[in-house]
N, C-alpha and C. Protein backbone atom coordinates (compact mmCIF):
# COMPACT_ATOMS: atom_id res chain seq x y z
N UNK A 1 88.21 179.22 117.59
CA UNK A 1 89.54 178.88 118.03
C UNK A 1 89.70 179.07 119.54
N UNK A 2 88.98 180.05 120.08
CA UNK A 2 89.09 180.52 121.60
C UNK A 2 88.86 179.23 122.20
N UNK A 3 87.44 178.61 121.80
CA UNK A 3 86.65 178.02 122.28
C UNK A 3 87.44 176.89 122.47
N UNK A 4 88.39 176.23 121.35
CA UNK A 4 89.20 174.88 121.59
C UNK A 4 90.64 175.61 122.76
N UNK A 5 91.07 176.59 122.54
CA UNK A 5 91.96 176.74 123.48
C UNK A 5 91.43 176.74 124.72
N UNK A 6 90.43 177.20 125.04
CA UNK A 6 89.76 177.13 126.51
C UNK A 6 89.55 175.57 127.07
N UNK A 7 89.10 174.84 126.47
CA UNK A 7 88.53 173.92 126.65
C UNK A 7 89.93 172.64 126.45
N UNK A 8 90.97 172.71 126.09
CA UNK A 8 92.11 172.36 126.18
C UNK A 8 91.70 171.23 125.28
N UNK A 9 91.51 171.30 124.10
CA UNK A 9 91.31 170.23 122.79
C UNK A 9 91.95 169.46 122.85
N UNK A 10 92.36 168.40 122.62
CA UNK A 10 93.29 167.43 122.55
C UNK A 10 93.29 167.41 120.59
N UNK A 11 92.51 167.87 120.10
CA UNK A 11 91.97 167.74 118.60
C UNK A 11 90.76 167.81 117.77
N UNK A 12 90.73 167.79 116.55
CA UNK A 12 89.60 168.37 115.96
C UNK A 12 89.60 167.82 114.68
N UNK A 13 88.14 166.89 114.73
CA UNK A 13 87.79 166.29 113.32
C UNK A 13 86.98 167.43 112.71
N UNK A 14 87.37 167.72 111.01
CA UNK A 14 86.34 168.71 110.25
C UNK A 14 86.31 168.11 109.57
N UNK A 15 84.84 168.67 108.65
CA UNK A 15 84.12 168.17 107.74
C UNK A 15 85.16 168.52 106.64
N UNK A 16 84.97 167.82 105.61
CA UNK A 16 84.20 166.39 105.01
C UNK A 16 85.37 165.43 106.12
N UNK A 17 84.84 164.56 106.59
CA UNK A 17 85.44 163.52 107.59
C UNK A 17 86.20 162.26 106.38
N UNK A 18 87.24 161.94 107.03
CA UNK A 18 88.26 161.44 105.99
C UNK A 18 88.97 160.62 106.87
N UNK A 19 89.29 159.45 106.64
CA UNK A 19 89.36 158.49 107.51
C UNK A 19 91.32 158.81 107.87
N UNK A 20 92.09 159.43 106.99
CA UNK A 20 93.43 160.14 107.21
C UNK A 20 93.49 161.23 108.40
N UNK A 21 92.65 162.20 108.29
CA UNK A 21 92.16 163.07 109.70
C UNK A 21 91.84 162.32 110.83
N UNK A 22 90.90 161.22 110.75
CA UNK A 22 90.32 161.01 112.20
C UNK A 22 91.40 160.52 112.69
N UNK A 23 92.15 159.48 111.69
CA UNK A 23 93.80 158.95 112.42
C UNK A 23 94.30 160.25 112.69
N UNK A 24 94.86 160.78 112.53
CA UNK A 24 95.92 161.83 113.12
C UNK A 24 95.46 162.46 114.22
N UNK A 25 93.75 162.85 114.26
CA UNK A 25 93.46 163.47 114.84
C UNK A 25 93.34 162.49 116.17
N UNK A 26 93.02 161.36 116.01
CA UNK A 26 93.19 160.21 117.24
C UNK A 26 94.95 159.83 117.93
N UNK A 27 95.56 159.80 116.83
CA UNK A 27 97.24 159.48 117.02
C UNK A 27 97.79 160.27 117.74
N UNK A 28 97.84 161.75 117.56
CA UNK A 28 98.85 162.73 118.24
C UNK A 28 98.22 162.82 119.56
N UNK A 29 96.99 163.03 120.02
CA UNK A 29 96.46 163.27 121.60
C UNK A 29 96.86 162.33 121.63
N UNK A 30 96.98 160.92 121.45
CA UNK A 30 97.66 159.89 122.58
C UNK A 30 98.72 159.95 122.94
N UNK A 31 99.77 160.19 121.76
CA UNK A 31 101.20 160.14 121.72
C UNK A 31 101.24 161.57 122.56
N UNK A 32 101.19 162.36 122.87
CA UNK A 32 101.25 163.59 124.06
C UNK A 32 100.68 163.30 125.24
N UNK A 33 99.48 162.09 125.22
CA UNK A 33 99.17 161.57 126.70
C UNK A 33 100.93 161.31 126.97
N UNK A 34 100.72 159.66 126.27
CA UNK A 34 101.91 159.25 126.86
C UNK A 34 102.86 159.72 127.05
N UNK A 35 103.52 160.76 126.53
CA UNK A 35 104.76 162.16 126.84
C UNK A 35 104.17 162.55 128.09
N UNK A 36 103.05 163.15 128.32
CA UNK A 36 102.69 163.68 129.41
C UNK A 36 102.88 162.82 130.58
N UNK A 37 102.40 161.78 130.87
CA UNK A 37 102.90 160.78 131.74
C UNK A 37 104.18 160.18 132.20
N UNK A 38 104.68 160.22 130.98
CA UNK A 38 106.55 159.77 131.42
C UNK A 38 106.73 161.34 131.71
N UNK A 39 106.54 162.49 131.67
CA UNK A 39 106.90 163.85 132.96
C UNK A 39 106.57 163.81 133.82
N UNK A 40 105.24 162.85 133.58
CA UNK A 40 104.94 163.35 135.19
C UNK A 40 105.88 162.34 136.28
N UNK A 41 105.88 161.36 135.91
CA UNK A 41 106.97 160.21 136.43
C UNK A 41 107.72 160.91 136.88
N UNK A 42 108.28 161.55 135.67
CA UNK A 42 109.80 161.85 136.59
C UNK A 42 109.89 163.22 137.62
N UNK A 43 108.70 163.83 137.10
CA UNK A 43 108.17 164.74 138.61
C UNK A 43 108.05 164.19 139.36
N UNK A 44 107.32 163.29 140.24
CA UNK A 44 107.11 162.25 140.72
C UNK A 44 108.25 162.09 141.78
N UNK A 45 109.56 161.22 140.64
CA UNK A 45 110.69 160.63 141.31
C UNK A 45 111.47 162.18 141.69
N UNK A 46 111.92 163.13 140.95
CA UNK A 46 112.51 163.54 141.40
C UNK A 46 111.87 164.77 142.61
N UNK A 47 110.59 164.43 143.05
CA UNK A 47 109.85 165.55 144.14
C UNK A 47 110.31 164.73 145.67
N UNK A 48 110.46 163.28 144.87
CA UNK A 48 110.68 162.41 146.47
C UNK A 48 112.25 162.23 146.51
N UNK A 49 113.36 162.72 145.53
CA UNK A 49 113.94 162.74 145.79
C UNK A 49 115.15 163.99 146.71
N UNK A 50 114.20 165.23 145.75
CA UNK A 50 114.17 166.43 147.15
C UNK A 50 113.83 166.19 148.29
N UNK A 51 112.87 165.37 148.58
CA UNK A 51 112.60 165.28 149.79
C UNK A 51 112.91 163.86 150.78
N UNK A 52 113.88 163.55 150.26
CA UNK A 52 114.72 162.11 150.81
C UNK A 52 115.82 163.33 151.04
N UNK A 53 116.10 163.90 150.43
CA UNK A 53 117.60 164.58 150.34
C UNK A 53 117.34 165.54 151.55
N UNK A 54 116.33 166.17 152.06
CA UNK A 54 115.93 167.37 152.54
C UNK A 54 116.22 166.88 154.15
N UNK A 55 115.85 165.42 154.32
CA UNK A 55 115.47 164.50 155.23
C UNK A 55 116.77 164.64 155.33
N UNK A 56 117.52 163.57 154.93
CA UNK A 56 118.96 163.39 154.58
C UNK A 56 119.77 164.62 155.23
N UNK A 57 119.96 166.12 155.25
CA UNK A 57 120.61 167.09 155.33
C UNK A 57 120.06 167.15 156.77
N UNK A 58 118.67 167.23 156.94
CA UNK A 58 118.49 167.55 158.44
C UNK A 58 118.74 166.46 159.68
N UNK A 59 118.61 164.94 159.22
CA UNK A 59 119.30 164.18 160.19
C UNK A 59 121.09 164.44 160.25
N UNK A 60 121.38 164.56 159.12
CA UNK A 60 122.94 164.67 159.21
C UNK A 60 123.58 165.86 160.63
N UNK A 61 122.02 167.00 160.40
CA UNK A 61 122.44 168.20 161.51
C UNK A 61 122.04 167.53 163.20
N UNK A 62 121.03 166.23 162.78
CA UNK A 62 121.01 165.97 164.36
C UNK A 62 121.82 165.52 164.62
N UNK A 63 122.28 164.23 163.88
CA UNK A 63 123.93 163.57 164.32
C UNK A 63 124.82 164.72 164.53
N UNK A 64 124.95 165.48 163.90
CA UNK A 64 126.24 166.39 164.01
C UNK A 64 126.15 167.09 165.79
N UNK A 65 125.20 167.95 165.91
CA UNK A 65 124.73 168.73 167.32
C UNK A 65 124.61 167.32 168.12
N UNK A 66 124.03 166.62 168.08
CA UNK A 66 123.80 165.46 169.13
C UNK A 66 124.71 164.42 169.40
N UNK A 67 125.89 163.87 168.25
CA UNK A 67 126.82 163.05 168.45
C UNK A 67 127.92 163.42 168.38
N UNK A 68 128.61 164.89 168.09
CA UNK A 68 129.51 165.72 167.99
C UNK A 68 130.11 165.04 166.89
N UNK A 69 129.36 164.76 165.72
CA UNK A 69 130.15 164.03 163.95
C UNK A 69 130.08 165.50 163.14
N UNK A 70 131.30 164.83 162.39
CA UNK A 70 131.29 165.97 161.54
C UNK A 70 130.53 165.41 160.27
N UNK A 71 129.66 166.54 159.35
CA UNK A 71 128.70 166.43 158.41
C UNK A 71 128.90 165.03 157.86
N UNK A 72 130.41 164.91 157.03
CA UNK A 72 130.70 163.58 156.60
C UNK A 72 130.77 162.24 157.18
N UNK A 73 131.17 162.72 159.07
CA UNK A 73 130.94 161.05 159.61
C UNK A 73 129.62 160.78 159.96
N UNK A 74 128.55 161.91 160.22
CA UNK A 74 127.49 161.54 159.72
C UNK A 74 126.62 160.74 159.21
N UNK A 75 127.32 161.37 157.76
CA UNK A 75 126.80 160.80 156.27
C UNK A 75 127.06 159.38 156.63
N UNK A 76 128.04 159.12 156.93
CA UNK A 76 128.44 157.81 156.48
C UNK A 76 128.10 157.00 157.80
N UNK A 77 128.13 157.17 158.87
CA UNK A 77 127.43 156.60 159.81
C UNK A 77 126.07 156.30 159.45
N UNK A 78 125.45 156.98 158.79
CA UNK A 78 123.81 156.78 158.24
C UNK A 78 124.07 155.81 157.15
N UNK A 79 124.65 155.96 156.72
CA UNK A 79 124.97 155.05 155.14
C UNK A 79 125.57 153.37 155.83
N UNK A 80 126.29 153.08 156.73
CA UNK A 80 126.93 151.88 157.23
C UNK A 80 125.68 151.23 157.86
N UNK A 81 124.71 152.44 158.54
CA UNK A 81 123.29 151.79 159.34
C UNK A 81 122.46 150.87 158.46
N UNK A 82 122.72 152.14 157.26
CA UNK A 82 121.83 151.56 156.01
C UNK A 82 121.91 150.30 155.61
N UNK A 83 123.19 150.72 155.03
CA UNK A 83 123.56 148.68 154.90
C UNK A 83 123.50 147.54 155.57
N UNK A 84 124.04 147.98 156.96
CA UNK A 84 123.60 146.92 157.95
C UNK A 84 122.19 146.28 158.01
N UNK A 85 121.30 147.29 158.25
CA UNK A 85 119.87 147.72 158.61
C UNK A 85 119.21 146.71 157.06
N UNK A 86 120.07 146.92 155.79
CA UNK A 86 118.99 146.74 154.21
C UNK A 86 118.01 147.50 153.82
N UNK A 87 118.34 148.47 154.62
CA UNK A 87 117.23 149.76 153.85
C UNK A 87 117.92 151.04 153.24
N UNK A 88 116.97 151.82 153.07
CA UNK A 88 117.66 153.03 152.44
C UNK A 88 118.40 154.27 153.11
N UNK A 89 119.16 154.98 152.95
CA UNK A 89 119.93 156.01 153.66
C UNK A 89 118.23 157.09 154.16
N UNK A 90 117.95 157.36 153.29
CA UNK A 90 116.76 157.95 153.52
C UNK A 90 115.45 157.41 154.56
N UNK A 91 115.51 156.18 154.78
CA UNK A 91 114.79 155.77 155.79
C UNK A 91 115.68 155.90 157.25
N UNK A 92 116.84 155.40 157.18
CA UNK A 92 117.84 155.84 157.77
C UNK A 92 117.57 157.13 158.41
N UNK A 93 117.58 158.51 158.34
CA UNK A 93 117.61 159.25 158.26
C UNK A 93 116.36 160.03 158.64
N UNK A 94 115.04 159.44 158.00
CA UNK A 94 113.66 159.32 158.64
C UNK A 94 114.02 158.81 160.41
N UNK A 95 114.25 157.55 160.46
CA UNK A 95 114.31 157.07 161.36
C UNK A 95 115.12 157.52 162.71
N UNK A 96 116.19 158.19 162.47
CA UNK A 96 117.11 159.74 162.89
C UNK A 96 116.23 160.74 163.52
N UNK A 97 115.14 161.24 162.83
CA UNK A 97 114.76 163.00 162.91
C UNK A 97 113.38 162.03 163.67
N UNK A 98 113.01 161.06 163.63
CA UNK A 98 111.89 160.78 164.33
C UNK A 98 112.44 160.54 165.97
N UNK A 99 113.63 160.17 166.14
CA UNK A 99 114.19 159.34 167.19
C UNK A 99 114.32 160.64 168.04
N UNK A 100 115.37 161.35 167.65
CA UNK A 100 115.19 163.10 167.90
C UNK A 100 114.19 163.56 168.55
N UNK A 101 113.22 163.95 167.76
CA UNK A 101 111.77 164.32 168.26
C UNK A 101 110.93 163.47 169.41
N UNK A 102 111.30 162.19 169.23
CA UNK A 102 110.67 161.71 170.59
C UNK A 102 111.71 162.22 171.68
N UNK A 103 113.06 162.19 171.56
CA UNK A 103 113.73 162.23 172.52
C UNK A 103 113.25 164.22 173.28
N UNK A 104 113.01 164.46 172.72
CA UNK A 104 112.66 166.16 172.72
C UNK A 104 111.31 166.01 173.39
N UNK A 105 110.41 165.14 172.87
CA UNK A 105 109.12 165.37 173.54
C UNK A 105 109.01 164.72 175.01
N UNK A 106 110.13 164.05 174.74
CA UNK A 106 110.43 163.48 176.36
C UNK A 106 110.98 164.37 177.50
N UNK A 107 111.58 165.02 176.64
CA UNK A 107 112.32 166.29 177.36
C UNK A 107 114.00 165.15 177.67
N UNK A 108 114.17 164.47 177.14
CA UNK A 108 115.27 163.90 177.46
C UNK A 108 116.88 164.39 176.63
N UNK A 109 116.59 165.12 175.35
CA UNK A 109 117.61 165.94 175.05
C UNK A 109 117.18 167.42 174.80
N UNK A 110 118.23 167.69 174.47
CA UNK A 110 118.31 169.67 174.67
C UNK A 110 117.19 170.07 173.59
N UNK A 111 116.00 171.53 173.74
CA UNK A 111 115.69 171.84 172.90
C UNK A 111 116.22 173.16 171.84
């Protein structure tokens, strides 16, 4: 028993072999692949969506210090770009914290 827990079994045909076992024993490891995969998906979506959001919060702080907006005109200044622009608030926002940083490596705004 160690030996299948170590080795992370997916399943186990025993003797006398019976064509009812090998199905089940073939059926359920798939059906838990595929479970396993639609999690990981949505790990996936929601890891990039922390990190759209993360983006999102820290351009909102450059607009805010750099254009004197408050958090919400911000937001929505990024969001009107968006639409204009046809992209996402989050590229938006990429496009923000990159603009920033050049302007910094220029030495052209405050560090």
């Amino acid at each position: 028993m160690k030996l299948l827990l170590d080795t992370h079994a997916h399943g186990v045909i025993t003797k006398p072999f019976r064509s009812s076992g090998i199905l089940s024993t073939l059926v359920l490891p798939r059906s838990s692949q595929s479970f396993r995969q639609r999690l990981q998906g949505k790990i996936v979506k929601l890891e990039m969506t922390i990190k759209s959001r993360r983006q999102i919060e820290k351009a909102i702080r450059v607009l805010s210090e750099n254009q004197k907006m408050s958090e919400g005109q911000a937001y929505e200044h990024m969001r009107s770009r968006a639409t204009s622009l046809r992209v996402t608030v989050p590229e938006v926002a990429n496009m923000t914290i990159e603009a920033q940083e050049a302007m910094e490596k220029l030495e052209l705004r405050g560090h």
